[in-house]
Protein backbone atom coordinates (compact mmCIF):
# COMPACT_ATOMS: atom_id res chain seq x y z
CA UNK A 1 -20.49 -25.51 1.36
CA UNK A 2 -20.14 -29.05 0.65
CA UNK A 3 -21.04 -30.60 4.42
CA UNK A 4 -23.93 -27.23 4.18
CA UNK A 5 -25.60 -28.85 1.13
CA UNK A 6 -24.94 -32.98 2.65
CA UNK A 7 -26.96 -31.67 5.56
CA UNK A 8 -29.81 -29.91 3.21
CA UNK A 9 -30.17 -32.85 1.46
CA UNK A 10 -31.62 -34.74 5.10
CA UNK A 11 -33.54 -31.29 6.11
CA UNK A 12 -34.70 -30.23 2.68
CA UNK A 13 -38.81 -30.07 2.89
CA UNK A 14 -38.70 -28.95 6.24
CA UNK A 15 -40.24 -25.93 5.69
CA UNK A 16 -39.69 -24.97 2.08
CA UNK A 17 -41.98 -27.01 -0.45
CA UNK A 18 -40.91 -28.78 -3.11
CA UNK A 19 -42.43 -30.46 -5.97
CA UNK A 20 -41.70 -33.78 -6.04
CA UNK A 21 -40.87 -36.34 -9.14
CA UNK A 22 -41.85 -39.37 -9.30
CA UNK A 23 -40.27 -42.52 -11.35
CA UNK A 24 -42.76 -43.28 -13.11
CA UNK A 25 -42.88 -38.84 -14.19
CA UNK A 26 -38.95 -39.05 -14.64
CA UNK A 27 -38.87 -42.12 -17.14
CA UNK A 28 -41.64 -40.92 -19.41
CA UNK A 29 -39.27 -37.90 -20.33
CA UNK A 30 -36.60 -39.12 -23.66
CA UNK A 31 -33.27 -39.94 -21.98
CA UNK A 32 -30.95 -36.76 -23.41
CA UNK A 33 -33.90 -34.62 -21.61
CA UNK A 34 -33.29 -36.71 -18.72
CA UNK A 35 -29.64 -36.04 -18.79
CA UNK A 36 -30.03 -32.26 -19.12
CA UNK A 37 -32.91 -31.89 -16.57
CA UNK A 38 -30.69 -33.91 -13.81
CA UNK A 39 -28.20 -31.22 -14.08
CA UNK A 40 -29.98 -28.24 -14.66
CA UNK A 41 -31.80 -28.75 -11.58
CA UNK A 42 -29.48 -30.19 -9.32
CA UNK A 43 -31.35 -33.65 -9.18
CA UNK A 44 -29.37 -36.81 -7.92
CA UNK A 45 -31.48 -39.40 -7.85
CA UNK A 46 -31.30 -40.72 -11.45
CA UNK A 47 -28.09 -40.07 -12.88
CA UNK A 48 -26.26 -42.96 -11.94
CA UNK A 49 -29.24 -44.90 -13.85
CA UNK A 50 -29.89 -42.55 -16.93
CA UNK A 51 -26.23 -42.43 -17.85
CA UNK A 52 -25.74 -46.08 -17.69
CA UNK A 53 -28.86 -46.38 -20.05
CA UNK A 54 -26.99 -43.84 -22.64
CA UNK A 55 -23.86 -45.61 -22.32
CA UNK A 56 -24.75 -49.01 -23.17
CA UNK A 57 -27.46 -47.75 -25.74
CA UNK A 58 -25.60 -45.93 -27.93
CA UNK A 59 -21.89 -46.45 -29.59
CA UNK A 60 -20.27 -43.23 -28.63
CA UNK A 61 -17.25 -43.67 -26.80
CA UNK A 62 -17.81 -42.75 -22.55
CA UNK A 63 -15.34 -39.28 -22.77
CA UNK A 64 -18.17 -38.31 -25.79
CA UNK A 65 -20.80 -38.48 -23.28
CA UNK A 66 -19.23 -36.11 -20.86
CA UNK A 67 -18.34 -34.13 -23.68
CA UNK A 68 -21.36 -34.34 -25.61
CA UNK A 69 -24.78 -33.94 -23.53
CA UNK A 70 -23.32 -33.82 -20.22
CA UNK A 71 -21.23 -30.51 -20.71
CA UNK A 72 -24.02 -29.33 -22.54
CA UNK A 73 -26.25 -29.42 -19.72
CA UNK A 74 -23.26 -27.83 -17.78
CA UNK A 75 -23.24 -25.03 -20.42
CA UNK A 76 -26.69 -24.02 -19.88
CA UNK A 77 -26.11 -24.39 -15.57
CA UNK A 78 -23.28 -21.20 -16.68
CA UNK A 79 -25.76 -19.59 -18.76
CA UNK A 80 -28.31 -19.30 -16.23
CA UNK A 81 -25.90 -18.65 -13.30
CA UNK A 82 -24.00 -15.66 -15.52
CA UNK A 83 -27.86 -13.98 -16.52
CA UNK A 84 -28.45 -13.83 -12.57
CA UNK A 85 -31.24 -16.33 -13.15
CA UNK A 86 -29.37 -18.85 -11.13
CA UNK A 87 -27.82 -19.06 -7.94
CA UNK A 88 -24.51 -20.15 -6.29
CA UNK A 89 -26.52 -23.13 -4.57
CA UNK A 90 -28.16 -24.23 -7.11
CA UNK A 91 -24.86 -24.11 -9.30
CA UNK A 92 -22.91 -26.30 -6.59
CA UNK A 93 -25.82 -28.84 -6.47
CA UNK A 94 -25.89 -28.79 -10.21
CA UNK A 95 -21.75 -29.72 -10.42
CA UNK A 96 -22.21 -32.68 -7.74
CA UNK A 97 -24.73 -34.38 -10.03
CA UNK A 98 -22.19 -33.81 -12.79
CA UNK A 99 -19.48 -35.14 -10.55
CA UNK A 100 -21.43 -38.29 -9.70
CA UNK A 101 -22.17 -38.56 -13.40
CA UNK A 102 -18.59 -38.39 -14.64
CA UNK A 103 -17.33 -40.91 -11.19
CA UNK A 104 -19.84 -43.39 -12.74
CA UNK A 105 -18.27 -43.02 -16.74
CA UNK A 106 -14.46 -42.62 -15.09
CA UNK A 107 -13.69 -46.62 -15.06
CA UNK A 108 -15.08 -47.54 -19.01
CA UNK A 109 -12.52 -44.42 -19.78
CA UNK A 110 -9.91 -45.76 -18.15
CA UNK A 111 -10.55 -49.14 -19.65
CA UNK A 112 -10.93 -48.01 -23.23
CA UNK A 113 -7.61 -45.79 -22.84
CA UNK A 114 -4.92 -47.12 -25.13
CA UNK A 115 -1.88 -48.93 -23.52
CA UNK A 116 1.42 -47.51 -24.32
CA UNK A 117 0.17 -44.37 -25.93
CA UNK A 118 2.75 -41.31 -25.29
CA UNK A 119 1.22 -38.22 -23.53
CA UNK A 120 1.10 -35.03 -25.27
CA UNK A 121 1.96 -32.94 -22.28
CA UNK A 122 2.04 -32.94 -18.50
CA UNK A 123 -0.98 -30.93 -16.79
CA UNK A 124 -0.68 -29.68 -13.03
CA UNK A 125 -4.31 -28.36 -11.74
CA UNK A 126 -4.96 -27.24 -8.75
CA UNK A 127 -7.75 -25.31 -6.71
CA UNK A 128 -6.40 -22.48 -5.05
CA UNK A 129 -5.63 -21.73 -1.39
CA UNK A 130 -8.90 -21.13 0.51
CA UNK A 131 -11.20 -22.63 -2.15
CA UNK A 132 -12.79 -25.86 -1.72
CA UNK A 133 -14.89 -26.51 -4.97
CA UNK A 134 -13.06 -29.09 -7.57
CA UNK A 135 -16.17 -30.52 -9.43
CA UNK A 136 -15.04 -28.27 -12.69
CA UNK A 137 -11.53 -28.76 -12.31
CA UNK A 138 -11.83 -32.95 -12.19
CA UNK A 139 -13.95 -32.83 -15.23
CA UNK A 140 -11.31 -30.99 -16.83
CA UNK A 141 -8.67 -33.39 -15.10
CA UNK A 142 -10.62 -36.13 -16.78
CA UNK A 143 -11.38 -34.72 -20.71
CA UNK A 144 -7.65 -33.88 -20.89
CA UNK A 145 -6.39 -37.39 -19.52
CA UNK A 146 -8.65 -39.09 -21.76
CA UNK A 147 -6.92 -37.36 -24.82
CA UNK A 148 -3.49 -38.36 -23.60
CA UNK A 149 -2.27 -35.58 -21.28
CA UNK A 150 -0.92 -36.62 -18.09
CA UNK A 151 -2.35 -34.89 -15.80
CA UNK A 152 -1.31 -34.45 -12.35
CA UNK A 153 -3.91 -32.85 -9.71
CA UNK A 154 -3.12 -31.46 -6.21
CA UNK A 155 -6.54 -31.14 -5.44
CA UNK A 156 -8.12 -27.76 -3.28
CA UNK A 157 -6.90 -25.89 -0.44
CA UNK A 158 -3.40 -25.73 -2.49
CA UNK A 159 -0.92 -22.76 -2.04
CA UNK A 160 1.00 -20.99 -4.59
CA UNK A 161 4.21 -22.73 -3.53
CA UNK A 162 3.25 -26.24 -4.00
CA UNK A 163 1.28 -25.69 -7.45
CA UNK A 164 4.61 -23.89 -8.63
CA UNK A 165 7.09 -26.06 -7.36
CA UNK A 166 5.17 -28.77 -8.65
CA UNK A 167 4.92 -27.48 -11.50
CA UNK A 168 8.82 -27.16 -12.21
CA UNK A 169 9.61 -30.59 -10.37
CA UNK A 170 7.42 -32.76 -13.37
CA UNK A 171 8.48 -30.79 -15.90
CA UNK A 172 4.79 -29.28 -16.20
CA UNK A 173 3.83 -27.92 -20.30
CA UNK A 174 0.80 -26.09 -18.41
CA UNK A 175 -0.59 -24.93 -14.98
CA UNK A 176 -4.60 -24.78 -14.48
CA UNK A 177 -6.05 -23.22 -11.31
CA UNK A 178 -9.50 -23.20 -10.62
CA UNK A 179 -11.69 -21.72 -7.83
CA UNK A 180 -15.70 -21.01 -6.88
CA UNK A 181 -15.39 -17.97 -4.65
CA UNK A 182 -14.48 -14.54 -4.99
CA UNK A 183 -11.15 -14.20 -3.18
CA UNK A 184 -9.81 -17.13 -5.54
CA UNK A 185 -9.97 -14.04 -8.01
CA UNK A 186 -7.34 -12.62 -5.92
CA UNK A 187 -5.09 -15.83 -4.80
CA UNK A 188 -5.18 -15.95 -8.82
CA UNK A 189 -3.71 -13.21 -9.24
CA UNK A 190 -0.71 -13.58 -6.88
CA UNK A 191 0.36 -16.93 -8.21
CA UNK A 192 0.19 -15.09 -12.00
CA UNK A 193 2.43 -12.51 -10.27
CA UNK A 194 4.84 -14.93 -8.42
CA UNK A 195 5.02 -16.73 -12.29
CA UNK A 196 6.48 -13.45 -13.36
CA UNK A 197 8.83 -12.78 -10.66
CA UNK A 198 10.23 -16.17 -10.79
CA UNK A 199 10.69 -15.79 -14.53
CA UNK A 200 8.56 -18.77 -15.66
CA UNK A 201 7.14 -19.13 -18.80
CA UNK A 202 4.37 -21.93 -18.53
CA UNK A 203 1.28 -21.24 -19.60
CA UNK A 204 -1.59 -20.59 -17.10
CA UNK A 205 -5.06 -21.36 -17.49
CA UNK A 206 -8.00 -19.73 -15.48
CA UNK A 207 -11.40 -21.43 -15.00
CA UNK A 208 -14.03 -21.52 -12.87
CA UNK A 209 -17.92 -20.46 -12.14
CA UNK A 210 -16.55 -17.23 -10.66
CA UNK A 211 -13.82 -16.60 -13.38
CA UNK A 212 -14.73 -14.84 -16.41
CA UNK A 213 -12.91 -13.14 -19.65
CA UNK A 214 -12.62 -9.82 -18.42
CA UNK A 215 -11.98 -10.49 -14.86
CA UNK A 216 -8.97 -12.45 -17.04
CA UNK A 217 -7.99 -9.56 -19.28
CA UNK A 218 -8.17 -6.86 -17.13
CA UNK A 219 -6.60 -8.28 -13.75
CA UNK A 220 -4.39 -11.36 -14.38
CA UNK A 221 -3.41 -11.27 -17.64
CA UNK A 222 -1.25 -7.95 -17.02
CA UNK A 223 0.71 -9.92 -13.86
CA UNK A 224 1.50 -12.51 -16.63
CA UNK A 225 1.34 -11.45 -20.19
CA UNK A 226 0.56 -13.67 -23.26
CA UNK A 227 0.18 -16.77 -21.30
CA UNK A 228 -2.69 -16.43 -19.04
CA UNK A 229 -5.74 -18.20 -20.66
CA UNK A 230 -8.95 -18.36 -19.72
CA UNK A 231 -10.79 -21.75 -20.39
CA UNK A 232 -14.94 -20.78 -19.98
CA UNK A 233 -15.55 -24.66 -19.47
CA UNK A 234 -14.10 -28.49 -19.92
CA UNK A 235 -15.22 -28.68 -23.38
CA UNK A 236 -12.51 -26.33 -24.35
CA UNK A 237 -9.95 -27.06 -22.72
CA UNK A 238 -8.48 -29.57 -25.11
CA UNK A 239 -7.96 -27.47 -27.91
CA UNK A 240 -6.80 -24.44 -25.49
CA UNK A 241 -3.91 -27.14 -24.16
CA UNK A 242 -3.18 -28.09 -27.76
CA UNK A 243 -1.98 -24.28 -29.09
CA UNK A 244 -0.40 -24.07 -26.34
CA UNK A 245 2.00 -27.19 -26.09
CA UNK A 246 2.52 -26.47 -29.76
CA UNK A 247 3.12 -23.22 -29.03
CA UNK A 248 0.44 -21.90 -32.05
CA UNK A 249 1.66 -18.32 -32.60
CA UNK A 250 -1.52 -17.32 -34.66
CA UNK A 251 -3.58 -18.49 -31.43
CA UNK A 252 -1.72 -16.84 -28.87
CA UNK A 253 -1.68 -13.63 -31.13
CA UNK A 254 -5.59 -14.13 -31.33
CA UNK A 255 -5.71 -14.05 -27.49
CA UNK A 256 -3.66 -11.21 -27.28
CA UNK A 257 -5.78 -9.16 -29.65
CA UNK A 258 -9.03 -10.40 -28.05
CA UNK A 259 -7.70 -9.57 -24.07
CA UNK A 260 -6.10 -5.90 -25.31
CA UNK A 261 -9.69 -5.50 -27.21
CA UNK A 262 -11.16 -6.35 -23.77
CA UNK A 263 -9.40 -4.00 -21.23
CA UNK A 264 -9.43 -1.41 -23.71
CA UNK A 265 -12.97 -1.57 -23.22
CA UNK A 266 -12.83 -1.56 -19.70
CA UNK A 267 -11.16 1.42 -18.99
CA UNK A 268 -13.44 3.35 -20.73
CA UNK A 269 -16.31 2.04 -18.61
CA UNK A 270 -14.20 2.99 -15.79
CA UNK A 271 -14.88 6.51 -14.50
CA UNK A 272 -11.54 8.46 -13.82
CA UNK A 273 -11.03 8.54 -9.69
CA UNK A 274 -10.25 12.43 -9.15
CA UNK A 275 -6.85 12.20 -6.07
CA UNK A 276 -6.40 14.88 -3.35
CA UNK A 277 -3.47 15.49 -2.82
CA UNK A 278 -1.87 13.90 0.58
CA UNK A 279 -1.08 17.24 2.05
CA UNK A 280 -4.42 18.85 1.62
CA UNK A 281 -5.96 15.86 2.22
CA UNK A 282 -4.08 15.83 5.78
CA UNK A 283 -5.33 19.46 6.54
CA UNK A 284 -9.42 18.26 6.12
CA UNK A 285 -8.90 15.52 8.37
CA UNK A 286 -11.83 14.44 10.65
CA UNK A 287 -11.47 16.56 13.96
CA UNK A 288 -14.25 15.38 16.64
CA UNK A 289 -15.99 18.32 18.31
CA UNK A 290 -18.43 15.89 20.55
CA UNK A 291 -17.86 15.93 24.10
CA UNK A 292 -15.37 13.36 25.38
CA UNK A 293 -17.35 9.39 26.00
CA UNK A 294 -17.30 8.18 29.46
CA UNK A 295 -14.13 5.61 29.46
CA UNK A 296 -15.44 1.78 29.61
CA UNK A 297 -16.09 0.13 32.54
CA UNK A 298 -12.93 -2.39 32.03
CA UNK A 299 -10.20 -1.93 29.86
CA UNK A 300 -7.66 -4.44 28.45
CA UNK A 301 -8.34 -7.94 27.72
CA UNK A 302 -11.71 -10.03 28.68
CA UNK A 303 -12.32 -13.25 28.19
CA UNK A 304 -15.94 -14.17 27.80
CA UNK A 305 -15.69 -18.05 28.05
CA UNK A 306 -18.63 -21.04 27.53
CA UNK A 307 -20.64 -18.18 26.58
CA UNK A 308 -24.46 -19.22 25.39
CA UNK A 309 -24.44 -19.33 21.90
CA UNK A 310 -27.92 -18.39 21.91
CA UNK A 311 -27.51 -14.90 23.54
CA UNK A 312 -25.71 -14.22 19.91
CA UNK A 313 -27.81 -15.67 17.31
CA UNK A 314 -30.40 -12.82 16.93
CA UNK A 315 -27.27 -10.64 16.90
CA UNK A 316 -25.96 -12.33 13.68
CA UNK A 317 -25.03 -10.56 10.63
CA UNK A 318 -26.68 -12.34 7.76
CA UNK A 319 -25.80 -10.02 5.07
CA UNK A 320 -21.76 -11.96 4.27
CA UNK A 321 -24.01 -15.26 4.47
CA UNK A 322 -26.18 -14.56 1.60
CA UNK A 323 -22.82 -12.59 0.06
CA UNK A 324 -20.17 -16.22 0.05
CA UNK A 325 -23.40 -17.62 -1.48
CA UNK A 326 -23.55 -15.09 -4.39
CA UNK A 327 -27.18 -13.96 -3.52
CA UNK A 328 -27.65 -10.19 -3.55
CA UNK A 329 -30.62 -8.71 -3.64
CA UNK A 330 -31.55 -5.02 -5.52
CA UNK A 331 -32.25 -1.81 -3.72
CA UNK A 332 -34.29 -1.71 -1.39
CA UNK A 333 -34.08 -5.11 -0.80
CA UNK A 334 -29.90 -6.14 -0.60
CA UNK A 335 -29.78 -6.46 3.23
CA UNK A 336 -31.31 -9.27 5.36
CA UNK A 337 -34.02 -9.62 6.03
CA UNK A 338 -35.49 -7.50 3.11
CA UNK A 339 -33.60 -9.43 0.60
CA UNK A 340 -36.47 -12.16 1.09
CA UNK A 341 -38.46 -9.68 -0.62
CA UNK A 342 -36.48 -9.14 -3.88
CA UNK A 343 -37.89 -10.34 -7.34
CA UNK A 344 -35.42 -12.12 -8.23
CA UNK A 345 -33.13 -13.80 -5.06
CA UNK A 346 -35.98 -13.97 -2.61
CA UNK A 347 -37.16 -17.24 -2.69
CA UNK A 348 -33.66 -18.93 -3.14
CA UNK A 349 -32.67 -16.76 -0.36
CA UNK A 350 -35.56 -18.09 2.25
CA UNK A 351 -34.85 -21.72 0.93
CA UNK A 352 -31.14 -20.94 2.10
CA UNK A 353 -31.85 -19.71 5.22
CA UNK A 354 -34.15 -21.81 6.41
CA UNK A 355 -31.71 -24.62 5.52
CA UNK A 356 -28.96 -22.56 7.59
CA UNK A 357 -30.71 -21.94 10.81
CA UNK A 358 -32.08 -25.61 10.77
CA UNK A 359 -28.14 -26.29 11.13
CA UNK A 360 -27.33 -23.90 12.93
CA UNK A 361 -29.67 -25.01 15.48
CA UNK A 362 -27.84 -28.55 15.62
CA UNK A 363 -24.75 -27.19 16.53
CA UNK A 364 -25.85 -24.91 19.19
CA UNK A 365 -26.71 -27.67 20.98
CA UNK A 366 -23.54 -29.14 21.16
CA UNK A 367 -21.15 -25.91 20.83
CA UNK A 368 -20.44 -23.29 23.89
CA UNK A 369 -18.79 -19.85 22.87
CA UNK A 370 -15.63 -18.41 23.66
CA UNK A 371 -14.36 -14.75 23.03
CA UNK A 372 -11.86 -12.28 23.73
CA UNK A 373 -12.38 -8.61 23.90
CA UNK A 374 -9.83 -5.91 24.13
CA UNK A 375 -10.57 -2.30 24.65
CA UNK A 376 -7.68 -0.04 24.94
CA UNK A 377 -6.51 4.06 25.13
CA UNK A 378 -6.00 4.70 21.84
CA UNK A 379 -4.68 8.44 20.19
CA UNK A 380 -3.79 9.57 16.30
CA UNK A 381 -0.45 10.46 15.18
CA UNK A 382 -0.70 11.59 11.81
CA UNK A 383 -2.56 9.31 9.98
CA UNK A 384 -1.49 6.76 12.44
CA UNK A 385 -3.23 4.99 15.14
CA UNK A 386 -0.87 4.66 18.74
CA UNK A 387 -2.70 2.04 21.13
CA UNK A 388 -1.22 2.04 25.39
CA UNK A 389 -1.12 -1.19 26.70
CA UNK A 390 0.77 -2.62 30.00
CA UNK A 391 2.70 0.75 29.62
CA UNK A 392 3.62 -0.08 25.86
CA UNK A 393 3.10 1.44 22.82
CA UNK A 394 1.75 -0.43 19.75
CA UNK A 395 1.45 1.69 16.62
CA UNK A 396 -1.18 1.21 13.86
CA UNK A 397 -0.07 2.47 10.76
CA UNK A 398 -2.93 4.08 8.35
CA UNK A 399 -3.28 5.76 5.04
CA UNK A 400 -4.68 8.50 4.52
CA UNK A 401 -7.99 8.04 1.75
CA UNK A 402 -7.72 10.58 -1.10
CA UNK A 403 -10.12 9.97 -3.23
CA UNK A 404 -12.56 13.13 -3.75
CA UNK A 405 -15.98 12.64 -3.25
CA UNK A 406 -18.65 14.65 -4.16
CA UNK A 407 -20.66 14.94 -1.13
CA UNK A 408 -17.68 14.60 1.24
CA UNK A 409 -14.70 17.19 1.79
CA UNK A 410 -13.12 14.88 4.86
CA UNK A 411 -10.36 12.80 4.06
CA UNK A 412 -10.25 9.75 6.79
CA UNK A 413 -7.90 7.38 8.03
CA UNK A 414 -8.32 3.57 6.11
């Protein structure tokens, strides 16, 4: 996503208009508006300048400024993303103006840190494995160093082992992972399980545009009880550290009450899944009554090599595009291309993919395809799957689905 929105930056007004700002427009606005505007809509081009002009103009120390006006303007970016009336682009353009913001204050905090003062806890953060996005995570990185933590951060792509072993190697008070995308959710949850099983007791914050409260409560929090936090945003994550290295009962009992509160909630939202059971469910299995498909012209393996990439692109899927981006649109208008048509994603969807094909018509002019294809006799046993190949036998193992459904009575093979 980050090299996606580089490249939009040298496309961008290629076929999406765009009102543009001038200096002269920009300047006449008071500075804090300035600030706030920068972020809130993703714009660059000042915010080296502007901050500069707040530092020097005003006495507040440089962390106050990040804390202060900059996370402010961060604070309405999550607003607007969680009300659906921003997007997962917008949001990611939004965080690298705050990341160029807080690389400009970073060196007057350094300096104005005080020499010999002892830290009040060691920090490890990390993004998690298969998530790319740190902008959050080194603002936190920076707000807790500049109030004496030490913090040591692994950076993104990092896997469960290394944050943990980390972790116990520095003697860690508290572990923060962070993540953008959806299946973060999930690698979060396996590292609050693997905390459990090891028998660690750290605590474990949770942050990030994709992480929420409930998602907290109701899905990590039970792999690692009573010390699985979730931090909404930098600003907070000062005090949050603080109970926690000082191990404030009252706090943690607050959380408890708060999280319990929350799945309790939860579950009764959730309607109550009526199971088959696996026996009857193995009696109304699909049977095919169709007559029997010609077999394919080859079977086993083909290899389809230097293929012409352009053969494929009209054959492209959209729909997980817009999805990693966050942008769904409402019935009848979810699925490309309709979802250029919905209220409320369309435009920022059409922006997107106009940016998208303009790259991906770059690379097809330097990339050749390659594919393999393997079609092979294939039979059930039981709810299995048994595929022949080279006179071998290579079982697929299945379960059977048993969930009822209303206007179903066939219980398939998942």
């Amino acid at each position: 996503t980050e090299k996606m929105l580089l490249y939009a930056e040298k496309v961008k007004g290629k076929g999406v208009a765009k009102k543009n700002t001038t200096d002269e427009d920009w300047f006449k606005k008071p500075l804090t508006e300035r600030l706030s505007d920068a972020i809130v809509n993703g714009i660059d081009k000042y915010i080296v300048k502007d901050v500069e002009e707040y530092r020097v103009s005003t006495d507040i120390e440089p962390i106050e400024i990040i804390e202060g006006p900059l996370l402010d303007a961060m604070g309405i970016v999550g607003d607007l993303f969680g009300s659906g009336k921003m997007f997962l682009p917008q949001v990611i353009k939004s965080a690298r103006v705050m990341k160029k913001a807080v690389a400009h204050l970073t060196p007057f905090i350094e300096a104005s840190k005080k020499e010999g003062a002892s830290n009040k806890g060691v920090v490890v953060l990390a993004t998690v494995k298969g998530d790319v996005h740190d902008i959050g995570k080194n603002i936190v990185g920076v707000v807790l160093g500049c109030n004496n933590y030490k913090v040591i951060d692994l950076g993104v792509m990092c896997p469960l082992e290394k944050i943990l072993s980390t972790a116990i190697t520095e003697k860690a008070d508290i572990i923060g992972v962070s993540g953008l995308i959806t299946p973060s959710l999930r690698e979060m949850v396996n590292i609050a399980n693997e905390m459990t099983k090891r028998g660690m007791v750290l605590p474990l914050l949770i942050g990030g545009a994709t992480t929420s409260r409930k998602h907290t409560a109701v899905k990590i929090w039970p792999a690692y009880p009573d010390l699985c936090i979730y931090v909404p945003d930098a600003s907070r994550a000062v005090n949050v550290a603080t109970s926690l290295v000082n191990k404030d009962a009252k706090y943690l009992a607050g959380v408890r009450t708060l999280y319990e509160k929350v799945q309790a909630d939860h579950s009764k939202t959730m309607q109550r899944k009526e199971i088959t059971k696996l026996a009857e469910c193995r009696e109304k299995k699909f049977v095919c009554t169709s007559p029997t498909p010609p077999p394919p012209n080859q079977l086993g393996v083909t290899v389809l090599d230097n293929y012409d990439l352009n053969e494929v692109v009209d054959l492209i899927d959209w729909k997980p595009f817009f999805d990693v981006w966050q942008l769904r649109g409402r019935y009848p208008n979810r699925a490309y291309p309709k979802i250029f048509d919905d209220k409320t994603v369309g435009a920022e969807a059409k922006k997107l993919f106009a940016e998208a094909k303009e790259m991906l018509g770059d690379l097809l002019s330097s990339l050749k395809g390659r594919a393999v294809v393997g079609l092979f006799p294939a039979h059930s046993t039981g709810d299995d799957v048994v595929i022949e190949h080279e006179q071998e036998q290579h079982t697929l193992y299945m379960m059977r689905q048993q969930v009822k459904t209303p206007k179903c009575d066939i219980y398939v093979d998942t």
